[in-house]
N, C-alpha and C. Protein backbone atom coordinates (compact mmCIF):
# COMPACT_ATOMS: atom_id res chain seq x y z
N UNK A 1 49.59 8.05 -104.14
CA UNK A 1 48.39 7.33 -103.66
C UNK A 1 48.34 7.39 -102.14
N UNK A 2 46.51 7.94 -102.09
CA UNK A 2 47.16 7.92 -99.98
C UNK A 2 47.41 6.83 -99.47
N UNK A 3 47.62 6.75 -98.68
CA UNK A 3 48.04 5.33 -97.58
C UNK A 3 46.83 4.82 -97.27
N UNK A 4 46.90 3.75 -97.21
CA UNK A 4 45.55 3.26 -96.34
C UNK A 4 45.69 3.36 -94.91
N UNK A 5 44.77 3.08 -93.99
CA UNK A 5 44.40 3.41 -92.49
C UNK A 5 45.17 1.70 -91.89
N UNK A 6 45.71 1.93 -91.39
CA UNK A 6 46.27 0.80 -90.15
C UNK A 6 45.16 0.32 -89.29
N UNK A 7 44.79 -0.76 -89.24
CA UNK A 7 43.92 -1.65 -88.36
C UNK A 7 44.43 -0.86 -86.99
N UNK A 8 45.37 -0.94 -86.51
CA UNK A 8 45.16 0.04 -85.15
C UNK A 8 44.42 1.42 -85.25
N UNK A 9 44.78 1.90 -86.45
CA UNK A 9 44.28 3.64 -86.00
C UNK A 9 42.67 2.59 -86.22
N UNK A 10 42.59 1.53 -87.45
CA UNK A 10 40.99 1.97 -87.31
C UNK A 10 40.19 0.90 -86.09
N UNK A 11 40.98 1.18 -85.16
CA UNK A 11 40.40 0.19 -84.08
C UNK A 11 40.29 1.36 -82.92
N UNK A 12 41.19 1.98 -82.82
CA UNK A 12 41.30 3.08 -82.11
C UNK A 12 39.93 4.23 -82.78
N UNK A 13 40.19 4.06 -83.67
CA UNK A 13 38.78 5.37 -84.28
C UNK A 13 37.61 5.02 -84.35
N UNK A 14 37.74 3.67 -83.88
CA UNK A 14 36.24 2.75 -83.46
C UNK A 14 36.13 2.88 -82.38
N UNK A 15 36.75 2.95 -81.33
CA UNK A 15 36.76 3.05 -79.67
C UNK A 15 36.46 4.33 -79.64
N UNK A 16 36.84 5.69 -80.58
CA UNK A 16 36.34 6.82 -79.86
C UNK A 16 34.81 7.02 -80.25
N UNK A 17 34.54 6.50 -81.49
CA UNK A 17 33.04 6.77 -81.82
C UNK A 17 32.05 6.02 -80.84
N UNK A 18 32.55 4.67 -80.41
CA UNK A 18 31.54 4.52 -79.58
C UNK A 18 31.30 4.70 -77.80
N UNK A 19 32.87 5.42 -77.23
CA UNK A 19 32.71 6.32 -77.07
C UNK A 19 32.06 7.55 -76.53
N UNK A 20 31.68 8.20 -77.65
CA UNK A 20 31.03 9.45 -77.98
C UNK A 20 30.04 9.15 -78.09
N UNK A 21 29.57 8.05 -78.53
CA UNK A 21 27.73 7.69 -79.01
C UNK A 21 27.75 7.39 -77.40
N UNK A 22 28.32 6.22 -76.60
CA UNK A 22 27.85 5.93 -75.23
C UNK A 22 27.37 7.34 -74.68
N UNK A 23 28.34 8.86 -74.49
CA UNK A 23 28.25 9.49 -73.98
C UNK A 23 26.95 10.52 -74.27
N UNK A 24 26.89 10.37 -75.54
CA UNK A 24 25.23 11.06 -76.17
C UNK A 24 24.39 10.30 -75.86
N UNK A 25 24.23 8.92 -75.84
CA UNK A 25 22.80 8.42 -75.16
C UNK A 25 23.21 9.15 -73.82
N UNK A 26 23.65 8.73 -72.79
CA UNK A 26 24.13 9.61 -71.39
C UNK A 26 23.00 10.24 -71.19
N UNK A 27 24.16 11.39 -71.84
CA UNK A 27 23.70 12.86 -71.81
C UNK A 27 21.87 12.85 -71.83
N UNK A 28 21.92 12.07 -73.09
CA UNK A 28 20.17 12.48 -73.39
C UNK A 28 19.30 11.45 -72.36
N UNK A 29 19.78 10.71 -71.81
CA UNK A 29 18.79 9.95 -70.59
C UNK A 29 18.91 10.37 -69.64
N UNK A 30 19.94 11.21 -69.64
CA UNK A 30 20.24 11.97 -67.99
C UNK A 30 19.12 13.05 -68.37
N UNK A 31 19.07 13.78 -69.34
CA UNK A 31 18.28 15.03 -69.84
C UNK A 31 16.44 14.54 -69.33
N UNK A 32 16.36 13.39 -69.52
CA UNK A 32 14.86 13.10 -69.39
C UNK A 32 14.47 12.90 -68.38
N UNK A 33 15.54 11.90 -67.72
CA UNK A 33 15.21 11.74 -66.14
C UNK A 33 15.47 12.91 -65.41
N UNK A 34 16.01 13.80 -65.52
CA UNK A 34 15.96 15.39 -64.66
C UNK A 34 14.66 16.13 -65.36
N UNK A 35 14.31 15.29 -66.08
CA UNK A 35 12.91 16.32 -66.74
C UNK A 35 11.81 16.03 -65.59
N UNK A 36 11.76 14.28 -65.46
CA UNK A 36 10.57 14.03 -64.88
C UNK A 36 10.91 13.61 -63.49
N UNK A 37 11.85 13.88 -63.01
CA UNK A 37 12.31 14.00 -61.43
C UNK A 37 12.11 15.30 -60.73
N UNK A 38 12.51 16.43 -61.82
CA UNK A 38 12.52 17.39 -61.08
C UNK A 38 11.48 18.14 -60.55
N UNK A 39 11.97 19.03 -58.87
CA UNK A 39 10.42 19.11 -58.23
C UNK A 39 10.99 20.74 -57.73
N UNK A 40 10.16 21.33 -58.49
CA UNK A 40 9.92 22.78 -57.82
C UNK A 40 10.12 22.80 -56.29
N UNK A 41 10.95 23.10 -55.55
CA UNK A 41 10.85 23.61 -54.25
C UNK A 41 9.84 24.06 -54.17
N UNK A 42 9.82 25.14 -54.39
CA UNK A 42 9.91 26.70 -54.35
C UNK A 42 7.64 26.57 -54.57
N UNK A 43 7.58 25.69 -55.45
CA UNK A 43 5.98 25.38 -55.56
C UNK A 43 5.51 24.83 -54.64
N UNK A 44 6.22 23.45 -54.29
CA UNK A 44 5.81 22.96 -53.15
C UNK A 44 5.76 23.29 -51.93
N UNK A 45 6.49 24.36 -51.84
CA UNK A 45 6.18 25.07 -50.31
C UNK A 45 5.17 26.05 -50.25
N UNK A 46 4.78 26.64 -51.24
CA UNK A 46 3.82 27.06 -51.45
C UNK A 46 2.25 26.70 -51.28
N UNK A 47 2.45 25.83 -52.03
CA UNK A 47 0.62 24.36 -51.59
C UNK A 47 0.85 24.09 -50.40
N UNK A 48 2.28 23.56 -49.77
CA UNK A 48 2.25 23.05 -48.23
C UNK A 48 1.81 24.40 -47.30
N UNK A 49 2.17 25.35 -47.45
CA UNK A 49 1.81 26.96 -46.49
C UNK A 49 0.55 27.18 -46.75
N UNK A 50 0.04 26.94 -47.93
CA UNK A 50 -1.01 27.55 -47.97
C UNK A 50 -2.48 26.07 -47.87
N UNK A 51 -2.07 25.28 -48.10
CA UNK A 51 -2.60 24.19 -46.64
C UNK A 51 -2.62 24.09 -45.22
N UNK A 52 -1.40 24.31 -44.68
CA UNK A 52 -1.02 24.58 -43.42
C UNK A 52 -1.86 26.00 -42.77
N UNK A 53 -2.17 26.46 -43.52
CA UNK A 53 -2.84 28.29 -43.28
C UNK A 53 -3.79 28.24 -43.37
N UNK A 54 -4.45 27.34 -44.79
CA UNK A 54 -5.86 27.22 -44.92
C UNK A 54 -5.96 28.77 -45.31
N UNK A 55 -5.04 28.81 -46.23
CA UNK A 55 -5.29 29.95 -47.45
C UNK A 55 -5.15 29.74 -48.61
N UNK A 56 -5.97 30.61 -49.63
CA UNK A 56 -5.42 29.94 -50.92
C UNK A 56 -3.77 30.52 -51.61
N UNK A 57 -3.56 29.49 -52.36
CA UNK A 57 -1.91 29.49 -52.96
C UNK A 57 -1.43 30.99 -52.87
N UNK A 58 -2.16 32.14 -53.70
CA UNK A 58 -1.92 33.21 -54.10
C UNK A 58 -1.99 34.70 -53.00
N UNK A 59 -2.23 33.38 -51.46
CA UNK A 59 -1.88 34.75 -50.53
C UNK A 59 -0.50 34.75 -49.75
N UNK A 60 0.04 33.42 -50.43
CA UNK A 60 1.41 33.32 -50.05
C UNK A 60 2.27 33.71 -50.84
N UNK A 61 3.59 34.53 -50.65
CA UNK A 61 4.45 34.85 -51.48
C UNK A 61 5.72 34.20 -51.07
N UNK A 62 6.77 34.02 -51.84
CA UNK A 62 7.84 33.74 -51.90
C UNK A 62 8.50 35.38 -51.54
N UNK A 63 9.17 35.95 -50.64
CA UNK A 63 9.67 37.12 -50.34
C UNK A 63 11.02 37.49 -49.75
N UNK A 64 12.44 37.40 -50.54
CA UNK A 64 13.58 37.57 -49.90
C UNK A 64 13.66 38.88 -49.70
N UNK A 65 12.90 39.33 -49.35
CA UNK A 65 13.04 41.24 -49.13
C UNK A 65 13.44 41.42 -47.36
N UNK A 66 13.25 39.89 -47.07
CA UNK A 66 13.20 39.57 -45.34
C UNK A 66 14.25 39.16 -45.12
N UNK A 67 15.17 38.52 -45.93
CA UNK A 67 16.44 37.65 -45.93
C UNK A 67 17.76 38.94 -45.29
N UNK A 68 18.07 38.61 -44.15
CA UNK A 68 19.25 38.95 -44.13
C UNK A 68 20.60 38.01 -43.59
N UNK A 69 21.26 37.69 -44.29
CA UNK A 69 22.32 37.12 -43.43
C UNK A 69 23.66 37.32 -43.18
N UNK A 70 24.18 36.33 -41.99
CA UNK A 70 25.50 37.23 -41.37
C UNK A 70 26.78 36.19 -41.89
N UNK A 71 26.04 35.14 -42.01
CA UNK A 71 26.70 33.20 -41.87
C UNK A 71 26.94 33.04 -43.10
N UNK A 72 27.55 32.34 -43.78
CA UNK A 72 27.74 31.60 -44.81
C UNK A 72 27.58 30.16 -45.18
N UNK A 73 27.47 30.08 -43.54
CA UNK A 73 27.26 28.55 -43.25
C UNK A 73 25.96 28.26 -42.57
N UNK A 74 25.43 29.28 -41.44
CA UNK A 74 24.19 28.83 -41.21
C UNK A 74 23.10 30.33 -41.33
N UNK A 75 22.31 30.20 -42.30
CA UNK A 75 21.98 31.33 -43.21
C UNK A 75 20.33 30.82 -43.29
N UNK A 76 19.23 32.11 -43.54
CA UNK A 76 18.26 31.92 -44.06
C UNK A 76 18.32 31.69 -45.74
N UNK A 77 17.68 30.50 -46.06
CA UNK A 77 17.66 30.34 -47.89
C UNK A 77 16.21 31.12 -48.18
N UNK A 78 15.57 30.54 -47.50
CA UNK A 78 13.57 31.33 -48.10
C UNK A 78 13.07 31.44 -47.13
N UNK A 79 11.71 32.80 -47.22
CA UNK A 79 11.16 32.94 -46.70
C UNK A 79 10.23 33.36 -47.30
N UNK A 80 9.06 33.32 -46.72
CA UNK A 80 7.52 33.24 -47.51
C UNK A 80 6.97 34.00 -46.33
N UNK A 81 5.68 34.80 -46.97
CA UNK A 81 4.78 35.83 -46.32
C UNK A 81 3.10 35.10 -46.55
N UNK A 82 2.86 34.96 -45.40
CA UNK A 82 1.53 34.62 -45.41
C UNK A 82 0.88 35.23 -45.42
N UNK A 83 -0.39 36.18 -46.19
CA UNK A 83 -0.94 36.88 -46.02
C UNK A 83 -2.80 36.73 -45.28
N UNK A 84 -3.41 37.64 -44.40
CA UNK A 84 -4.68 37.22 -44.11
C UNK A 84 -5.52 37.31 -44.79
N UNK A 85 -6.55 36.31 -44.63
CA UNK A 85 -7.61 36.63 -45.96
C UNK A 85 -8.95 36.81 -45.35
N UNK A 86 -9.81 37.76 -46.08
CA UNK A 86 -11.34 37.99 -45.79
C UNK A 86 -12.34 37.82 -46.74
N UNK A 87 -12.87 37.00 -46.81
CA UNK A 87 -13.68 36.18 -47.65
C UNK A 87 -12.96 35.59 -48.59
N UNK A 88 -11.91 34.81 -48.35
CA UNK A 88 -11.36 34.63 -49.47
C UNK A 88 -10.57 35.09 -49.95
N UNK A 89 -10.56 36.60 -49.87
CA UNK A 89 -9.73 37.12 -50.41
C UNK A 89 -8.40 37.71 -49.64
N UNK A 90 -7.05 37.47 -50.16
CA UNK A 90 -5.92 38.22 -49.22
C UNK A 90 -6.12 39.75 -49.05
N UNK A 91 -5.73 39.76 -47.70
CA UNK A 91 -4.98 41.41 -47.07
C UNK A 91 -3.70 42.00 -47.28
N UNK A 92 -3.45 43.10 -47.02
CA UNK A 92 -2.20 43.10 -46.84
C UNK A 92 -1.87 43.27 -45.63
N UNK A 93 -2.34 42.37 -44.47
CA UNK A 93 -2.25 42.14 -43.23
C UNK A 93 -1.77 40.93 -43.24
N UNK A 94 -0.31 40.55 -42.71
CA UNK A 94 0.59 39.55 -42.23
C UNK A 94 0.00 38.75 -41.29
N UNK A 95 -0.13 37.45 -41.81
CA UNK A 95 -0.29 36.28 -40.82
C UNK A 95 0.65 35.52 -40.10
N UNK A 96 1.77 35.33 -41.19
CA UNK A 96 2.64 34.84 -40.80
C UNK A 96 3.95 35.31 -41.75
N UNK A 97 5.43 35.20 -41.11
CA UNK A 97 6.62 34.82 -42.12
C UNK A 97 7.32 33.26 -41.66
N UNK A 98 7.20 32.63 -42.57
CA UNK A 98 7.78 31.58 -42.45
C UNK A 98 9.17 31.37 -43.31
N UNK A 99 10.20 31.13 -42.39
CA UNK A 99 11.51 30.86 -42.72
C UNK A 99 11.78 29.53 -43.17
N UNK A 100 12.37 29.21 -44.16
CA UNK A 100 13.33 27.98 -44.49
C UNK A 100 15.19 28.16 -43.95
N UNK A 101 15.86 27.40 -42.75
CA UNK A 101 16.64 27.79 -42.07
C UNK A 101 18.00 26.96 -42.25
N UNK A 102 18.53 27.01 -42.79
CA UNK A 102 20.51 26.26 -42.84
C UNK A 102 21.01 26.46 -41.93
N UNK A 103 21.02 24.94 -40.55
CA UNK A 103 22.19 25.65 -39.79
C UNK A 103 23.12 24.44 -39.43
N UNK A 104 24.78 25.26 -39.66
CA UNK A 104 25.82 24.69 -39.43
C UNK A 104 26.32 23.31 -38.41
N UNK A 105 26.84 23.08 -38.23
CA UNK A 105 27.37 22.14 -36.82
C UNK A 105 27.12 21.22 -36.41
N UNK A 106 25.95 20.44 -37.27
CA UNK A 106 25.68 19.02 -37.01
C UNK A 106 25.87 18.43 -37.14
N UNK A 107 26.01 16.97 -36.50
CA UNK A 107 26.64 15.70 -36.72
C UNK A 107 27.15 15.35 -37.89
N UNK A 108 26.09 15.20 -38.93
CA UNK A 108 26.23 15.12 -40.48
C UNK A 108 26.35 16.22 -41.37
N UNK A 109 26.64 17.43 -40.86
CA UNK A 109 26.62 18.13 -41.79
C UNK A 109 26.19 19.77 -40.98
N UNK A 110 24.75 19.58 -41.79
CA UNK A 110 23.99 21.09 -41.52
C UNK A 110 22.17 20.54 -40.92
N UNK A 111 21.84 21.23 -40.79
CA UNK A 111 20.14 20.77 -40.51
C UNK A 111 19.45 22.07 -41.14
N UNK A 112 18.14 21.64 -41.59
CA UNK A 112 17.44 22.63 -42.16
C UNK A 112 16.25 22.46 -41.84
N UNK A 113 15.58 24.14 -40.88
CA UNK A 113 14.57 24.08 -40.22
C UNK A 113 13.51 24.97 -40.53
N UNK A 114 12.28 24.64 -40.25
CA UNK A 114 11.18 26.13 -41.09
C UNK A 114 10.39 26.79 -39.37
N UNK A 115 10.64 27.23 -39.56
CA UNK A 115 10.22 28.44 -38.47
C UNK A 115 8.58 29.27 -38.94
N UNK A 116 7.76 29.03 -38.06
CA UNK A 116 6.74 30.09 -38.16
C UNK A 116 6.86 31.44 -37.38
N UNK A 117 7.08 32.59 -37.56
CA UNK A 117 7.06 33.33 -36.88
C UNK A 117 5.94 34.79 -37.05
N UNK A 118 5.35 34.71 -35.86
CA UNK A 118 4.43 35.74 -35.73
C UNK A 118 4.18 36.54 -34.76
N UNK A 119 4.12 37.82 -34.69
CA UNK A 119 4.25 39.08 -33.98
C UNK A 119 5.92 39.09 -33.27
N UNK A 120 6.85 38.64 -34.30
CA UNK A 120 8.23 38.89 -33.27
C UNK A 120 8.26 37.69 -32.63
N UNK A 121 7.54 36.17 -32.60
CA UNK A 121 7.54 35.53 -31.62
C UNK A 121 7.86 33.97 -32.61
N UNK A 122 8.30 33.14 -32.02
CA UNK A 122 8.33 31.71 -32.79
C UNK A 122 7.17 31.15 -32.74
N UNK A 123 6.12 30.65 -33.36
CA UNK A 123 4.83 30.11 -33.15
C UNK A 123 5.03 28.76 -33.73
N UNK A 124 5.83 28.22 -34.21
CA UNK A 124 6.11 27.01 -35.08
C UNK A 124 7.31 26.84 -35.38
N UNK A 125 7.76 25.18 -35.30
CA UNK A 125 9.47 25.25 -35.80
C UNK A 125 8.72 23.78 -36.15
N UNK A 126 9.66 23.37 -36.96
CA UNK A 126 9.47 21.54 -37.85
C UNK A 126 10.84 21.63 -38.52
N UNK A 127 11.66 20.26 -38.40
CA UNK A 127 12.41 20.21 -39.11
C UNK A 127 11.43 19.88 -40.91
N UNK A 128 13.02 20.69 -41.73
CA UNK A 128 12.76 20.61 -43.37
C UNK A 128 13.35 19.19 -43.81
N UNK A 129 14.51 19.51 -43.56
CA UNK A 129 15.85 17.99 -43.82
C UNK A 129 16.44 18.22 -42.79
N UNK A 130 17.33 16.77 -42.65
CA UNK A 130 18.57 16.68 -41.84
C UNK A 130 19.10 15.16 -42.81
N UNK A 131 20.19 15.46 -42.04
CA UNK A 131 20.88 13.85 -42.83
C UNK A 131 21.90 12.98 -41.31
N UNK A 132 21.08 13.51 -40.21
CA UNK A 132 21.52 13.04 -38.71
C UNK A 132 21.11 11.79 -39.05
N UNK A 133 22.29 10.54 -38.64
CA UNK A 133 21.75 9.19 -38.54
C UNK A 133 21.01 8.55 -36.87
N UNK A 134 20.04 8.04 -37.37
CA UNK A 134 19.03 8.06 -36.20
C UNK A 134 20.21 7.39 -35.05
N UNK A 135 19.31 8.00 -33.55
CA UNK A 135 20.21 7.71 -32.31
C UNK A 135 19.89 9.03 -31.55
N UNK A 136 20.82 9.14 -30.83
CA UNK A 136 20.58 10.20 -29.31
C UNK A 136 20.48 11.44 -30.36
N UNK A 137 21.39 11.87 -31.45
CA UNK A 137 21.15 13.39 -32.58
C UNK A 137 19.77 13.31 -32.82
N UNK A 138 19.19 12.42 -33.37
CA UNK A 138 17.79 12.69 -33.99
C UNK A 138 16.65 12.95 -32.49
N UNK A 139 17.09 12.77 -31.72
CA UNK A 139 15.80 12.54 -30.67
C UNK A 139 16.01 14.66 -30.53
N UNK A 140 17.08 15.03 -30.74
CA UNK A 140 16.85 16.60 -30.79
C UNK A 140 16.14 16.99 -32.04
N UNK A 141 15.77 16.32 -32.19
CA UNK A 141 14.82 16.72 -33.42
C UNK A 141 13.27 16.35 -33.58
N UNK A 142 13.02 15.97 -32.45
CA UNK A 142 11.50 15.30 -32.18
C UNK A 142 11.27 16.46 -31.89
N UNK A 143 9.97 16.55 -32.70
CA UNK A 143 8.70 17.45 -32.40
C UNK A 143 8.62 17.60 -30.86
N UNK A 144 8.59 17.27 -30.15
CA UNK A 144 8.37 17.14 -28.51
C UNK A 144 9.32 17.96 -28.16
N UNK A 145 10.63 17.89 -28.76
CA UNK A 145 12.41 19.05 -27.92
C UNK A 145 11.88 19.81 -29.05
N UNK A 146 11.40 19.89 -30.22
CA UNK A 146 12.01 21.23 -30.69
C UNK A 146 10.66 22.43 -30.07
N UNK A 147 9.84 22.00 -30.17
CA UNK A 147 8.62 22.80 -29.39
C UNK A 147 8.95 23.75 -28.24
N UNK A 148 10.58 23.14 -27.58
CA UNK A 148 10.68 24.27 -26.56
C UNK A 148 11.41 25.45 -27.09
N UNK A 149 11.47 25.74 -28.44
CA UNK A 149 11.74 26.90 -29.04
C UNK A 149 10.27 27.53 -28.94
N UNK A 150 9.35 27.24 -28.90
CA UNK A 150 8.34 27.89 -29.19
C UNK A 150 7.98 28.75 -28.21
N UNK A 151 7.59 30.82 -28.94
CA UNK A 151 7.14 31.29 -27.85
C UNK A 151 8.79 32.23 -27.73
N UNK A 152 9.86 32.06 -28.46
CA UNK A 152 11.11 32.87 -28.02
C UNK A 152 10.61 33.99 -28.28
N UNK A 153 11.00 35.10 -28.32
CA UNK A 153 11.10 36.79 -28.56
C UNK A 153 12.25 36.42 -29.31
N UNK A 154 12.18 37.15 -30.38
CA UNK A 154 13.44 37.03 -31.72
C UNK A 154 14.11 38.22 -31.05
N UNK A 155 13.63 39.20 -30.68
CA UNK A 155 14.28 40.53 -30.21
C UNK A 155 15.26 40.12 -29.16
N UNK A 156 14.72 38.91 -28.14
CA UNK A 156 15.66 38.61 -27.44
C UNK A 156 16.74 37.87 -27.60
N UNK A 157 16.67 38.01 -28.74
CA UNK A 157 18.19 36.71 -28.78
C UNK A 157 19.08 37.99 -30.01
N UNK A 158 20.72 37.80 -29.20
CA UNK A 158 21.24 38.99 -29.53
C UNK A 158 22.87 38.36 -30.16
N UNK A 159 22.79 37.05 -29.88
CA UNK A 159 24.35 36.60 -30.19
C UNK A 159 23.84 35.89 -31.24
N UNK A 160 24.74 36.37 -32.68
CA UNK A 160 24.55 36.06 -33.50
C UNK A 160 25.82 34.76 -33.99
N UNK A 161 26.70 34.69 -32.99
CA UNK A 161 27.78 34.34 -33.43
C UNK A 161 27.92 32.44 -33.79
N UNK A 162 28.30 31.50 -34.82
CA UNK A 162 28.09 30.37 -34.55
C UNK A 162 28.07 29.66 -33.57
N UNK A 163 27.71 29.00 -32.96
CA UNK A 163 27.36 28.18 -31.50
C UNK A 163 28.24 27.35 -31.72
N UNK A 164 29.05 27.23 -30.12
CA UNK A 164 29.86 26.07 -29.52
C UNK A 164 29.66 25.16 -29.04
N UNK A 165 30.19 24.14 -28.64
CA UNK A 165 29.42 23.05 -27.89
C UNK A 165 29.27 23.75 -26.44
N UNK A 166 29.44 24.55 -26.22
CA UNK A 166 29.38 25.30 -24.31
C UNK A 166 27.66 25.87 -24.77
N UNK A 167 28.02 26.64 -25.62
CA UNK A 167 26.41 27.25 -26.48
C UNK A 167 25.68 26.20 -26.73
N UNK A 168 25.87 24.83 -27.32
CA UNK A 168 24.79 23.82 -27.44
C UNK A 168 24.61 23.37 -26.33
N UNK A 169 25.11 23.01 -25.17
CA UNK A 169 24.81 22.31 -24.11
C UNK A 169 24.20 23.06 -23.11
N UNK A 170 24.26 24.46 -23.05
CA UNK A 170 23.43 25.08 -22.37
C UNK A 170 21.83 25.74 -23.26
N UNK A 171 21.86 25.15 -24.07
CA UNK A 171 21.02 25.53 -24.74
C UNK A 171 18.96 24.46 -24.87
N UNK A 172 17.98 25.13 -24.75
CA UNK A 172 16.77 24.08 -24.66
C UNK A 172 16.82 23.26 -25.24
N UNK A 173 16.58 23.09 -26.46
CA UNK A 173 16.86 21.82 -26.68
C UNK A 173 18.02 20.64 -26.73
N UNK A 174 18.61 21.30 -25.81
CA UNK A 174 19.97 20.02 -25.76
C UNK A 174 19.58 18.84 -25.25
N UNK A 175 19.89 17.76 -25.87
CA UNK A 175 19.67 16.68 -25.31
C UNK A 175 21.78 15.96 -24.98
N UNK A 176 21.60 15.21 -23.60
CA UNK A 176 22.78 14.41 -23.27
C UNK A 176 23.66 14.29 -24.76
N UNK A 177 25.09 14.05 -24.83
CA UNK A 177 24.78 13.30 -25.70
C UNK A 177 25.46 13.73 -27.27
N UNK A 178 24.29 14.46 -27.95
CA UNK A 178 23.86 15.36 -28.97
C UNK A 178 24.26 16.60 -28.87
N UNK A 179 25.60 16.87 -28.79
CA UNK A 179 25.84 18.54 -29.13
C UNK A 179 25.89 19.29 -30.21
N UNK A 180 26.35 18.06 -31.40
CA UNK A 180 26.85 18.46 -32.99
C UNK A 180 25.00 18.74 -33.50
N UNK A 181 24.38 17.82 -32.74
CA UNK A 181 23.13 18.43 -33.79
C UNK A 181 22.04 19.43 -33.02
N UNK A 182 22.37 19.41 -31.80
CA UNK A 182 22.16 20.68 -30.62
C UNK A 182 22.30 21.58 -31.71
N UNK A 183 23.30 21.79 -31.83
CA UNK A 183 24.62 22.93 -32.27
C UNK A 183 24.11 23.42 -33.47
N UNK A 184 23.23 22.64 -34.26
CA UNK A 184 23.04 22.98 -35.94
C UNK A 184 21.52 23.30 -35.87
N UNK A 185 20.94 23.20 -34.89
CA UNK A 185 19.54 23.36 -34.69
C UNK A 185 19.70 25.15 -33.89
N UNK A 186 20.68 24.84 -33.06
CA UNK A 186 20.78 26.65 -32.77
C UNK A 186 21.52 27.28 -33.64
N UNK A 187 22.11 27.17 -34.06
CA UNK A 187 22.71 28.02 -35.61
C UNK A 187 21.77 28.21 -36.52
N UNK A 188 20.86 27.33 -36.44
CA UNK A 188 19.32 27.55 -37.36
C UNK A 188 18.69 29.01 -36.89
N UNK A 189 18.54 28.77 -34.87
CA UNK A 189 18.01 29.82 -34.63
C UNK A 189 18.70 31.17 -34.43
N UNK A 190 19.96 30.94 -34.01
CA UNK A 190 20.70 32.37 -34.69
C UNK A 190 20.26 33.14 -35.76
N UNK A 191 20.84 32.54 -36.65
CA UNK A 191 20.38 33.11 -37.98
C UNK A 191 18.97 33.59 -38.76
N UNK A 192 17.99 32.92 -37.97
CA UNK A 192 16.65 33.10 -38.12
C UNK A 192 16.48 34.68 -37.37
N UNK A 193 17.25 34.71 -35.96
CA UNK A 193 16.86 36.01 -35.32
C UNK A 193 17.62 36.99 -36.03
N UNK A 194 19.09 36.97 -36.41
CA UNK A 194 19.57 37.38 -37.72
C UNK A 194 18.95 38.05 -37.99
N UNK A 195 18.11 37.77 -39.40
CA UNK A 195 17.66 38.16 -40.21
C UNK A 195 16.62 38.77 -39.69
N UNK A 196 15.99 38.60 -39.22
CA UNK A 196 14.28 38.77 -38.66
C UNK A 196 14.94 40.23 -37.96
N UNK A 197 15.85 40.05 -36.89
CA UNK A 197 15.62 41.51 -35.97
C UNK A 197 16.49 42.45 -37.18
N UNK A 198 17.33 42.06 -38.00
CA UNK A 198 18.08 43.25 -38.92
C UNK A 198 17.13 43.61 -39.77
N UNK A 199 15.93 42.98 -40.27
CA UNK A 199 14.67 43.47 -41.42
C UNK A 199 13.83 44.32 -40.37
N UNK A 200 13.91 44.47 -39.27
CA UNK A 200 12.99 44.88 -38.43
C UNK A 200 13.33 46.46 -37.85
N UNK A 201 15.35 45.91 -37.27
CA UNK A 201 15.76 47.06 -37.60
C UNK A 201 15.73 48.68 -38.31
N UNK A 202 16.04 47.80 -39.86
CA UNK A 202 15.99 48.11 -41.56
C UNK A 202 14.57 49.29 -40.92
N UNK A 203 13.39 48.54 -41.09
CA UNK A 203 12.30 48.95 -41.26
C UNK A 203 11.93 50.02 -40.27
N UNK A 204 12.51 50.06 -38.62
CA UNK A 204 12.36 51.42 -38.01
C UNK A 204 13.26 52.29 -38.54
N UNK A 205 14.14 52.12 -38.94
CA UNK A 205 14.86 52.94 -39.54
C UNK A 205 14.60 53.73 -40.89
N UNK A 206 13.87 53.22 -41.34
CA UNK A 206 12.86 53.80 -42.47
C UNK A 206 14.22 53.51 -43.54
N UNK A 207 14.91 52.16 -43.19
CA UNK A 207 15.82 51.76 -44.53
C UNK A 207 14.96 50.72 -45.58
């Protein structure tokens, strides 16, 4: 005759079933709330560019054919092609490339910046994120300091190498102070010229 079950095992075989049930509701409420949280990047930058352009959605592309990088740490993630439009309709005449930018060395971390760039030139910079806690770091991040990027020659900038604090402090937008997020705002623009003069390269080269 089998044995019967011991009040421990069946106390113990009650603790794992519920358990396992706690962990299946979990699972399945975690499953719903990532259903209705989650937000396309990748869309939303899209409606925002093509607001910002005052073009419609479908003359902007999503295009890593532009992406080159050297960094691992402060790297282009996206870049998008604005295309011009005539009546409405897109060209295949470039308005703009706009970069989404990761760069290294900041206070908190990294900073992430979007760059407009047109004819070889910076025409627009806005921070994307940062996670700098407000104080003397964030004031390098006012619209007012980052504007004096605007107007560089990408061709002219030739050191690709991560920036030091000697490199942030001699650098435009340095503010007193603020070198760590100096520092992650030019690692942004490194890497932006990066990529931009090696696709440009690529392209006289008929690579």
């Amino acid at each position: 005759m089998a044995k019967q079950m011991s009040a421990t095992t069946k106390d113990v075989l009650k603790c794992v079933l519920v358990l396992v049930a706690i962990a299946l509701v979990a699972g399945i409420l975690l499953g719903v709330v990532n259903k209705f949280t989650y937000v396309d990047v990748n869309a939303v930058m899209l409606t925002s560019l093509s607001e910002k352009f005052d073009v419609a959605q479908s003359s902007v592309k999503s295009d890593n054919s532009y992406i080159y990088n050297k960094s691992e740490d402060s790297y282009v993630e996206r870049c998008y092609v604005v295309y011009k439009e005539v009546d409405g309709t897109a060209t295949d005449e470039i308005e703009a490339l706009v970069y989404l930018v990761v760069g290294s060395g900041a206070y908190s971390g990294s900073v992430e910046m979007l760059y407009t760039v047109k004819d070889g030139k910076i025409a627009d910079i806005e921070v994307y994120s940062h996670s700098e806690t407000s104080g003397i770091g964030t004031k390098v991040l006012k619209q007012e300091n980052l504007n004096k990027y605007k107007g560089i020659e990408l061709s002219s900038i030739t050191n690709y190498n991560i920036a030091g604090g000697a490199d942030a402090k001699g650098d435009a937008v340095y503010v007193s102070g603020a070198t760590r997020t100096t520092r992650g705002v030019l690692n942004s623009l490194r890497a932006l010229a990066y990529s931009y003069n090696t696709y440009v390269a690529r392209e006289a080269a008929g690579e």
